[in-house]
Each structure stands twice: as C-alpha cells, then as structure tokens.
Protein backbone atom coordinates (compact mmCIF):
# COMPACT_ATOMS: atom_id res chain seq x y z
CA UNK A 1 20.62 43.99 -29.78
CA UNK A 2 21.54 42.15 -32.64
CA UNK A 3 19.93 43.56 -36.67
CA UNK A 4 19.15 41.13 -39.62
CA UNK A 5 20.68 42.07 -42.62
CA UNK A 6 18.05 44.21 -44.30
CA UNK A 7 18.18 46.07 -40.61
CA UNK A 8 22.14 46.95 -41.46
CA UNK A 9 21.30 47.29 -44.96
CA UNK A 10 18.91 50.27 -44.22
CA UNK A 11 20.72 51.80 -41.47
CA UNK A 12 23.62 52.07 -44.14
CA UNK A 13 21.17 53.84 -46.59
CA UNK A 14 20.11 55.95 -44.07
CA UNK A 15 23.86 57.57 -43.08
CA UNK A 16 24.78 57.75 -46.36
CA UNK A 17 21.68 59.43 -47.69
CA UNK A 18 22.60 62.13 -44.42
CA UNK A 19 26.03 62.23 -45.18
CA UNK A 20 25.13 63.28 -48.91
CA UNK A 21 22.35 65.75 -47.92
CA UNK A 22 24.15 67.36 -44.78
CA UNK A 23 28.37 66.96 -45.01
CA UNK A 24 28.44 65.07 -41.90
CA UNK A 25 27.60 63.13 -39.28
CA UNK A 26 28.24 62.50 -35.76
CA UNK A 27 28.05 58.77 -34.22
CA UNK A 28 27.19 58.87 -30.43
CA UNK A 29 27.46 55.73 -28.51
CA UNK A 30 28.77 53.39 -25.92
CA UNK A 31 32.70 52.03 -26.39
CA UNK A 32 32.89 49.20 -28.71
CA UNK A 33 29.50 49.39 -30.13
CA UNK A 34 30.88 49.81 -33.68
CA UNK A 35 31.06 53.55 -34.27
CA UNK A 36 34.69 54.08 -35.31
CA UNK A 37 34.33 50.96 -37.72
CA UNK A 38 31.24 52.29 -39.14
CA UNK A 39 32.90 55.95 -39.38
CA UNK A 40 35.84 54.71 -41.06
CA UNK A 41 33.74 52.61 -43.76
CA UNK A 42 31.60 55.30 -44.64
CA UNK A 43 34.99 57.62 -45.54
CA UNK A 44 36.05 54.45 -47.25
CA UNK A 45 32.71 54.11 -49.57
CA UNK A 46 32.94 58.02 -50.01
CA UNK A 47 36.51 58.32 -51.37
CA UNK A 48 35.92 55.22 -53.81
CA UNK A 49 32.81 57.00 -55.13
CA UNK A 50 35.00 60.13 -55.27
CA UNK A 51 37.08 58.16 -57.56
CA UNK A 52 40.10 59.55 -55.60
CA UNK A 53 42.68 57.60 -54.23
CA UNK A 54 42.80 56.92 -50.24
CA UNK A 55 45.35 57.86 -48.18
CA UNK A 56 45.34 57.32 -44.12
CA UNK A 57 45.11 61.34 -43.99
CA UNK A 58 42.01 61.33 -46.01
CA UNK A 59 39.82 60.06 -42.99
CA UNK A 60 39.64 62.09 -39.72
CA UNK A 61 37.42 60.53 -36.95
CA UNK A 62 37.30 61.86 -33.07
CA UNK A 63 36.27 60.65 -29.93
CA UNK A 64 34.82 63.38 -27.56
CA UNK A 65 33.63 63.48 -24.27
CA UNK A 66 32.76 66.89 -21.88
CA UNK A 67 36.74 67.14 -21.80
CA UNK A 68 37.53 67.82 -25.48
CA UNK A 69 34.46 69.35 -26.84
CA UNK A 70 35.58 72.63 -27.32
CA UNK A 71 38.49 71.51 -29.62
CA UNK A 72 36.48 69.29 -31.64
CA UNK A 73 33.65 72.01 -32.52
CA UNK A 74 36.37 74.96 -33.17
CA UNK A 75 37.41 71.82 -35.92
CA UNK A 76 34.09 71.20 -37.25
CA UNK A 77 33.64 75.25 -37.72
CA UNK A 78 36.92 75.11 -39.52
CA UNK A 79 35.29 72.41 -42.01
CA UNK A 80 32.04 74.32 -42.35
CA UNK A 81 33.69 77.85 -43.23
C-alpha cells in the first residue's frame, strides 16, 4: 500500500506526538516494510531537537521475535526504572 504525502506527513505527527507523551514506541511489522528506517529517523529528529550531538551509541533499535523477548523486555524495564 503505497501513502500520499500528507498520509506520511501525519503518520510522522502521530509517532512523534507518542514518543513525546509516552518515552517510547514499538514498530511491529513485516521485514523490509520500513521500520528500522523509520526507528532510526525518529532518534535522529529527537537528538537534533535535544540539541545534543549524535553519536552511533545514542540510538538503540531491536528486532524481536518469540526467541528474544525475554531479553528485550528485562532492557526496556531497565529504561523505565
């Protein structure tokens, strides 16, 4: 399915309205639909609003499936405590 402009425009709005209210935000998806790219410009927009300089460190995204699960909530209750 393909989005006009105003279509990407608003689904931008939309995470980064979530990602101000809430911390975070979890893409779920097929492979190669755009999730990693999307992830990785929304840290980008975030640190340049932060004013802070980015570093490859300063961006941490995960894929997860039934196998790794486990490890990847134990690190999002790290992040929330």
């Amino acid at each position: 399915m393909k989005y006009a402009p105003s279509n990407k425009i608003c689904y931008s709005i939309r995470y980064v309205t979530w990602l101000n209210d809430h911390g975070r935000l979890m893409l779920c998806g097929p492979s190669g639909t755009g999730k990693s790219y999307l992830a990785r410009k929304l840290g980008e927009y975030f640190i340049a609003k932060s004013g802070k300089d980015s570093c490859p460190e300063a961006i941490a995204t995960f894929s997860a499936d039934h196998k790794n699960n486990k490890e990847l909530k134990q690190y999002l209750d790290n992040l929330a405590e």
